[in-house]
C-alpha atoms as a PDB file:
ATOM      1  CA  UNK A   1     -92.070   5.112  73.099  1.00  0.00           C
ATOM      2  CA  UNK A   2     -89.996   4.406  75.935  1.00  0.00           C
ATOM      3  CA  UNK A   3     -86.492   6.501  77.054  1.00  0.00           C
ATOM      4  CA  UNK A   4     -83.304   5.768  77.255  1.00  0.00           C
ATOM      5  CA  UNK A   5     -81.318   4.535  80.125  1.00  0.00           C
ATOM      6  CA  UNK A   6     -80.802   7.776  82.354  1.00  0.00           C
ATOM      7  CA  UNK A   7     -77.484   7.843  83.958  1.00  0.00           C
ATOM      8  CA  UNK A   8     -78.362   9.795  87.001  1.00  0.00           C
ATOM      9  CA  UNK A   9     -80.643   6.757  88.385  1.00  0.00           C
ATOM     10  CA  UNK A  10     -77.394   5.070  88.829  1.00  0.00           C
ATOM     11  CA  UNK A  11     -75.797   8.267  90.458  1.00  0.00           C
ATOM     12  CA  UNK A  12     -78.705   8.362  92.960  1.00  0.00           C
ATOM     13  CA  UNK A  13     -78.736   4.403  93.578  1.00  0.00           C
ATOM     14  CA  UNK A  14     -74.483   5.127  94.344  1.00  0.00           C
ATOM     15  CA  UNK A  15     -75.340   7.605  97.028  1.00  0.00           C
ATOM     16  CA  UNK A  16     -77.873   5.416  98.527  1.00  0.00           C
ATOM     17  CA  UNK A  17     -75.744   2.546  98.686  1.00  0.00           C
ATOM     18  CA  UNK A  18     -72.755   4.988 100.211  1.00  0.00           C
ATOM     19  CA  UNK A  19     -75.145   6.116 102.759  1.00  0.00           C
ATOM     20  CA  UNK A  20     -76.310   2.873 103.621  1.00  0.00           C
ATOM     21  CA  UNK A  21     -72.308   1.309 103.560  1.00  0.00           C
ATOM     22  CA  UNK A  22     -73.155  -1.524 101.364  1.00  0.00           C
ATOM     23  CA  UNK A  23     -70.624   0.009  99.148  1.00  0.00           C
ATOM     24  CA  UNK A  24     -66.791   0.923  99.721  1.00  0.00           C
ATOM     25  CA  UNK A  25     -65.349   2.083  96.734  1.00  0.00           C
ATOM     26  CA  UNK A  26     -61.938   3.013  96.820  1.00  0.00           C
ATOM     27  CA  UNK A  27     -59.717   6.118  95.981  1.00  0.00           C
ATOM     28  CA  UNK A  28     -58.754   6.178  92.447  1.00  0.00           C
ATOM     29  CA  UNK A  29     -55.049   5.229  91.711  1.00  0.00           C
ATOM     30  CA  UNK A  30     -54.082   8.528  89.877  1.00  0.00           C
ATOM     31  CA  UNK A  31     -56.609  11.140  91.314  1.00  0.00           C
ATOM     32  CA  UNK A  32     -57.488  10.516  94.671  1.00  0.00           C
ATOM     33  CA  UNK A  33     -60.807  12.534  94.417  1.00  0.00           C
ATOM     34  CA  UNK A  34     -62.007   9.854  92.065  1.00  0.00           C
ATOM     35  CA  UNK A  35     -63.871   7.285  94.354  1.00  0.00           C
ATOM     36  CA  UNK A  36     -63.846   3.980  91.949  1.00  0.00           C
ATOM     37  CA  UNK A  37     -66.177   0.901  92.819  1.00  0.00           C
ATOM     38  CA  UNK A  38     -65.786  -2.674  90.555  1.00  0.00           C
ATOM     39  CA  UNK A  39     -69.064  -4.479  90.815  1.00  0.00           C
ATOM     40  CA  UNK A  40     -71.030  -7.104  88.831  1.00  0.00           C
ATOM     41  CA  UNK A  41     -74.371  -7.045  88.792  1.00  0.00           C
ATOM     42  CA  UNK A  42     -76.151  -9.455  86.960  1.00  0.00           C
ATOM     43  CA  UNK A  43     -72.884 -11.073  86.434  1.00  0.00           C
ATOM     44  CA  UNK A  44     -72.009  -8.294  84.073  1.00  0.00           C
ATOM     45  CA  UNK A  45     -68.722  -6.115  84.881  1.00  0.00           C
ATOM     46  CA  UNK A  46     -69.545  -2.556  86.055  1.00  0.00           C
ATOM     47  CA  UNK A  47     -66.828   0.157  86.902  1.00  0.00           C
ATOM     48  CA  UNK A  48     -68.004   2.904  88.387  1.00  0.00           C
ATOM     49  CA  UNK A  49     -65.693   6.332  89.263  1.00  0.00           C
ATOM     50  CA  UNK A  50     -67.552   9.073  91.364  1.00  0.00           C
ATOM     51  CA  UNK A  51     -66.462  12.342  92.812  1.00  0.00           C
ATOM     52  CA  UNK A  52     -68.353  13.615  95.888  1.00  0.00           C
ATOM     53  CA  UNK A  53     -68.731  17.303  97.494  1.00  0.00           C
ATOM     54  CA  UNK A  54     -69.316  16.769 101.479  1.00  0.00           C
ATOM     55  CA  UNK A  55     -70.818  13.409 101.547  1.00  0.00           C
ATOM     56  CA  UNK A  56     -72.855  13.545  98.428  1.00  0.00           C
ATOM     57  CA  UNK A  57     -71.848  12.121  94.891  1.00  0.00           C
ATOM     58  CA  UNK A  58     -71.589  15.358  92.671  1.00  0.00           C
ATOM     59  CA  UNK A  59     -70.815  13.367  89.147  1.00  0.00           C
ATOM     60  CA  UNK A  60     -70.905   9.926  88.163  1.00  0.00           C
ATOM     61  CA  UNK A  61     -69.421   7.935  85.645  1.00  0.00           C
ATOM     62  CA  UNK A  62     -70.208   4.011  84.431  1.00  0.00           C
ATOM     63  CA  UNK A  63     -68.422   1.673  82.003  1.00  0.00           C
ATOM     64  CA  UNK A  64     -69.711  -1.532  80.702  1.00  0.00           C
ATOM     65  CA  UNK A  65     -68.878  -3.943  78.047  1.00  0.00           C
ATOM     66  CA  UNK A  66     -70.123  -2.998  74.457  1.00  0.00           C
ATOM     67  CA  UNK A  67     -70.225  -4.772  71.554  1.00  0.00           C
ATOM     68  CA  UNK A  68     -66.851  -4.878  69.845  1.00  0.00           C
ATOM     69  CA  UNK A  69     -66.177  -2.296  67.368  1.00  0.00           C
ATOM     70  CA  UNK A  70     -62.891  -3.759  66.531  1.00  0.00           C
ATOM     71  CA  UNK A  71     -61.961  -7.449  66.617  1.00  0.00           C
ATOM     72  CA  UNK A  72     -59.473  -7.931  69.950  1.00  0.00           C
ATOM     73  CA  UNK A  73     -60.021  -4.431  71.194  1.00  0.00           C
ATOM     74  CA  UNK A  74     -62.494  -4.391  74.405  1.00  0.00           C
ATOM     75  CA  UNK A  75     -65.201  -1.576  74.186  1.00  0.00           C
ATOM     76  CA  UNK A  76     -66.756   0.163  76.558  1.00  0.00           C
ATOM     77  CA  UNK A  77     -70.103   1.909  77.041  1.00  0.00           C
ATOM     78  CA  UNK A  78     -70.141   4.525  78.925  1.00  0.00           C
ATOM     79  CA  UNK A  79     -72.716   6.410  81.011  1.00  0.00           C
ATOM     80  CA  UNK A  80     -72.643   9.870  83.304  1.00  0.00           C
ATOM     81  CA  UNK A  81     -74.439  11.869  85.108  1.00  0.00           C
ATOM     82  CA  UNK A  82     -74.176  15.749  87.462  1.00  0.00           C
ATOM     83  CA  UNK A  83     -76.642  15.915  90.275  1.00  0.00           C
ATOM     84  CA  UNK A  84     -78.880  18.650  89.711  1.00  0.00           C
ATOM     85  CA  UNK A  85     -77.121  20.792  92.405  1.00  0.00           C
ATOM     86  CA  UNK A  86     -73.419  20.565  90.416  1.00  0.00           C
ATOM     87  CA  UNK A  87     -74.730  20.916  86.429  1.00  0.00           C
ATOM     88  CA  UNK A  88     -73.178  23.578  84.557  1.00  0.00           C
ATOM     89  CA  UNK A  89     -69.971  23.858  86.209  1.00  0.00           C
ATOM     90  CA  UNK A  90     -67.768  21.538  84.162  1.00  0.00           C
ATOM     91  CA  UNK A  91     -67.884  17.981  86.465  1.00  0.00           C
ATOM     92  CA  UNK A  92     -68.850  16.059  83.871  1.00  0.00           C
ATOM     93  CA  UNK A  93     -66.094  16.452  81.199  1.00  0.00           C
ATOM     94  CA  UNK A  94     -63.762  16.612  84.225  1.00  0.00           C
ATOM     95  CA  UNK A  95     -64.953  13.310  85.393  1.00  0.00           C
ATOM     96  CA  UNK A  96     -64.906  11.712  82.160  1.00  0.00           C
ATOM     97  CA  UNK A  97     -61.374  12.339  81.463  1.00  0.00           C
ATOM     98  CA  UNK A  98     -60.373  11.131  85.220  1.00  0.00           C
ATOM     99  CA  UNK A  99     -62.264   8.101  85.130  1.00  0.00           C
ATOM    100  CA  UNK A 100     -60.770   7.741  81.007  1.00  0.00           C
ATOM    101  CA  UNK A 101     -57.189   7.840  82.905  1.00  0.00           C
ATOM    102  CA  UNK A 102     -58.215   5.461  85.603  1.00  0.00           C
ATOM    103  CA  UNK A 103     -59.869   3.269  83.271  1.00  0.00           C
ATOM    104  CA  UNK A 104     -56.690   3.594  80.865  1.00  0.00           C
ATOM    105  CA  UNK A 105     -54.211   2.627  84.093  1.00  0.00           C
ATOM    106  CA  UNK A 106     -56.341  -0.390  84.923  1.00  0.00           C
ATOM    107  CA  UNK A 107     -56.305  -2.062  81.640  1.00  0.00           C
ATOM    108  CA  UNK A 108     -52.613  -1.378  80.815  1.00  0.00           C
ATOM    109  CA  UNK A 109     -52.184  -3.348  84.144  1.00  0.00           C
ATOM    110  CA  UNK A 110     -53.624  -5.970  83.083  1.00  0.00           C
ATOM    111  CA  UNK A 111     -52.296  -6.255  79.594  1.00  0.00           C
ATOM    112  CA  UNK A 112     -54.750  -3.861  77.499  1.00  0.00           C
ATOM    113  CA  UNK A 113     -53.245  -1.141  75.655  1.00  0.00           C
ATOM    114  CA  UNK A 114     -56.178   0.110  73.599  1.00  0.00           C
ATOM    115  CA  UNK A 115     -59.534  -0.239  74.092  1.00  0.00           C
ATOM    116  CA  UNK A 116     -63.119   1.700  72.620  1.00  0.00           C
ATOM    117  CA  UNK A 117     -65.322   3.978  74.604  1.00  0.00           C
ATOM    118  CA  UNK A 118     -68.938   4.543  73.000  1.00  0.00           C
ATOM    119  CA  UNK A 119     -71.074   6.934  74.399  1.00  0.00           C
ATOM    120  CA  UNK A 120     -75.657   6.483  73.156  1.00  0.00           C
ATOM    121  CA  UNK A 121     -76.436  10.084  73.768  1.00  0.00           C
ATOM    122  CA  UNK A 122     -80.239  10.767  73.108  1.00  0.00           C
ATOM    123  CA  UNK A 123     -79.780  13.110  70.124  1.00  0.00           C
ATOM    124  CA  UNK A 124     -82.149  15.770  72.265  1.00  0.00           C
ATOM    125  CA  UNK A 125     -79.658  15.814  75.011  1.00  0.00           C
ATOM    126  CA  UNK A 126     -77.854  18.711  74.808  1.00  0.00           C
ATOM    127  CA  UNK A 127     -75.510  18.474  77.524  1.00  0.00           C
ATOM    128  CA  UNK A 128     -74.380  15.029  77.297  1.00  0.00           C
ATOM    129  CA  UNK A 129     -73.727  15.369  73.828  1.00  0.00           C
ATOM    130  CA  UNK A 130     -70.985  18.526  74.932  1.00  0.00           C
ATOM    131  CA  UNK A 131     -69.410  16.364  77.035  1.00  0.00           C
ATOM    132  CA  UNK A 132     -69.528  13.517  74.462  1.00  0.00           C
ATOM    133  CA  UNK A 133     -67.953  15.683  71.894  1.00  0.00           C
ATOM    134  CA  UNK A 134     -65.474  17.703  74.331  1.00  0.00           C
ATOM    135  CA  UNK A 135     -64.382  14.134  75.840  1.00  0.00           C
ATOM    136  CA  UNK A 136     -64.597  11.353  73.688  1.00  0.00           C
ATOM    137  CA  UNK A 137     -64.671  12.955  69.945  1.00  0.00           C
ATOM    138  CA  UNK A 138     -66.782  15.741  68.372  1.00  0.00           C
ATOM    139  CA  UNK A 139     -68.159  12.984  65.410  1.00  0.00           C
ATOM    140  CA  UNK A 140     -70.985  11.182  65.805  1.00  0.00           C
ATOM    141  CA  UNK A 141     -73.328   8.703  64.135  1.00  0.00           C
ATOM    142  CA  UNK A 142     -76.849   9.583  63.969  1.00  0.00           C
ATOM    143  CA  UNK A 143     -79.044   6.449  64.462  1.00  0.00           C
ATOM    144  CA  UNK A 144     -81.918   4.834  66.112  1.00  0.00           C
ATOM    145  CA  UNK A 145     -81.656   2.891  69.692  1.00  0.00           C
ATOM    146  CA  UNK A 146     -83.080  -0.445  69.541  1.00  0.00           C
ATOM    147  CA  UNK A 147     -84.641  -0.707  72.622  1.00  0.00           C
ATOM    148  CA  UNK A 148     -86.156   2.166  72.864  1.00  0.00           C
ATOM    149  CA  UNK A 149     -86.601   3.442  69.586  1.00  0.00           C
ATOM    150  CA  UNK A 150     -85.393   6.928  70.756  1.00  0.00           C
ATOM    151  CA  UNK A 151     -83.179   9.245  67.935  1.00  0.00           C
ATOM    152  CA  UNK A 152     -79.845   9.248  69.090  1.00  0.00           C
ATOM    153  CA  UNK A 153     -75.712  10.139  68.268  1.00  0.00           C
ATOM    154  CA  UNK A 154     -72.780   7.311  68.888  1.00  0.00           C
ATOM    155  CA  UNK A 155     -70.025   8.668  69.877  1.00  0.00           C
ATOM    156  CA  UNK A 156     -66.585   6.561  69.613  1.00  0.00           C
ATOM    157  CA  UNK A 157     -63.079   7.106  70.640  1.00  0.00           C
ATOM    158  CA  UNK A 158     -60.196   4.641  70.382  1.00  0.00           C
ATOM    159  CA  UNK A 159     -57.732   5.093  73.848  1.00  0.00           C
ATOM    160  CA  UNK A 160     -54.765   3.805  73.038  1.00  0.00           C
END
């Protein structure tokens, strides 16, 4: 059985590519220790909103586009991750709701007032599923991934 997706390869790839300055993401609009970077790899849309201590990312969070749960309302999957040396001191939920607000500021510039976040939280993972249930709502949906045939909880919340 393979695993799901784990968030903090994308945190480590995001400090390699700051170290390396292939990168330059910018400060975020409403907190300026939120560094936000719009790519597309693959030709998919990727926003990703990072806060660093010293020169090293600390958290890291990821939105993609998700199936719709709601005809004309964009979803969003989302994805985060601590480094090792910053767990257990609150910078994920912190992070979440910053990059939520930037996120939130983005859209309504551009014409979207409400949109979905869904959070696939493997149903042994403890921590994520806190910040899942302190940031986006404390119900979830037990199911199966499809990929990777893993147990896991949906989380959904509506930001309007």
């Amino acid at each position: 059985m393979s695993q799901l997706t784990d968030p903090l390869n994308a945190l480590l790839s995001f400090q390699r590519a700051l170290r390396n300055r292939s990168i330059r993401p910018v400060p975020g609009e409403l907190d300026s220790t939120v560094l936000v970077f719009r790519d597309e790899p693959d030709g998919e849309l990727r926003l990703t909103y990072a806060r660093l201590e010293g020169d090293k990312v600390a958290a890291l969070v990821n939105f993609t586009p998700a199936e719709p749960i709601e005809q004309g309302v964009p979803c969003f999957g989302i994805g985060y991750a601590v480094h090792q040396d910053y767990r257990r001191q609150g910078r994920a939920k912190s992070l979440v709701e910053a990059a939520i607000a930037e996120l939130r500021n983005g859209l309504r510039r551009n014409g979207i007032h409400a949109f979905h976040i869904e959070a696939v939280v493997g149903a042994d993972n403890i921590a994520s599923r806190h910040v899942a249930e302190q940031t986006l709502t404390p119900e979830s949906k037990q199911g199966i991934d499809k990929f990777s045939g893993v147990p896991i909880l949906q989380f959904v919340r509506k930001v309007a």
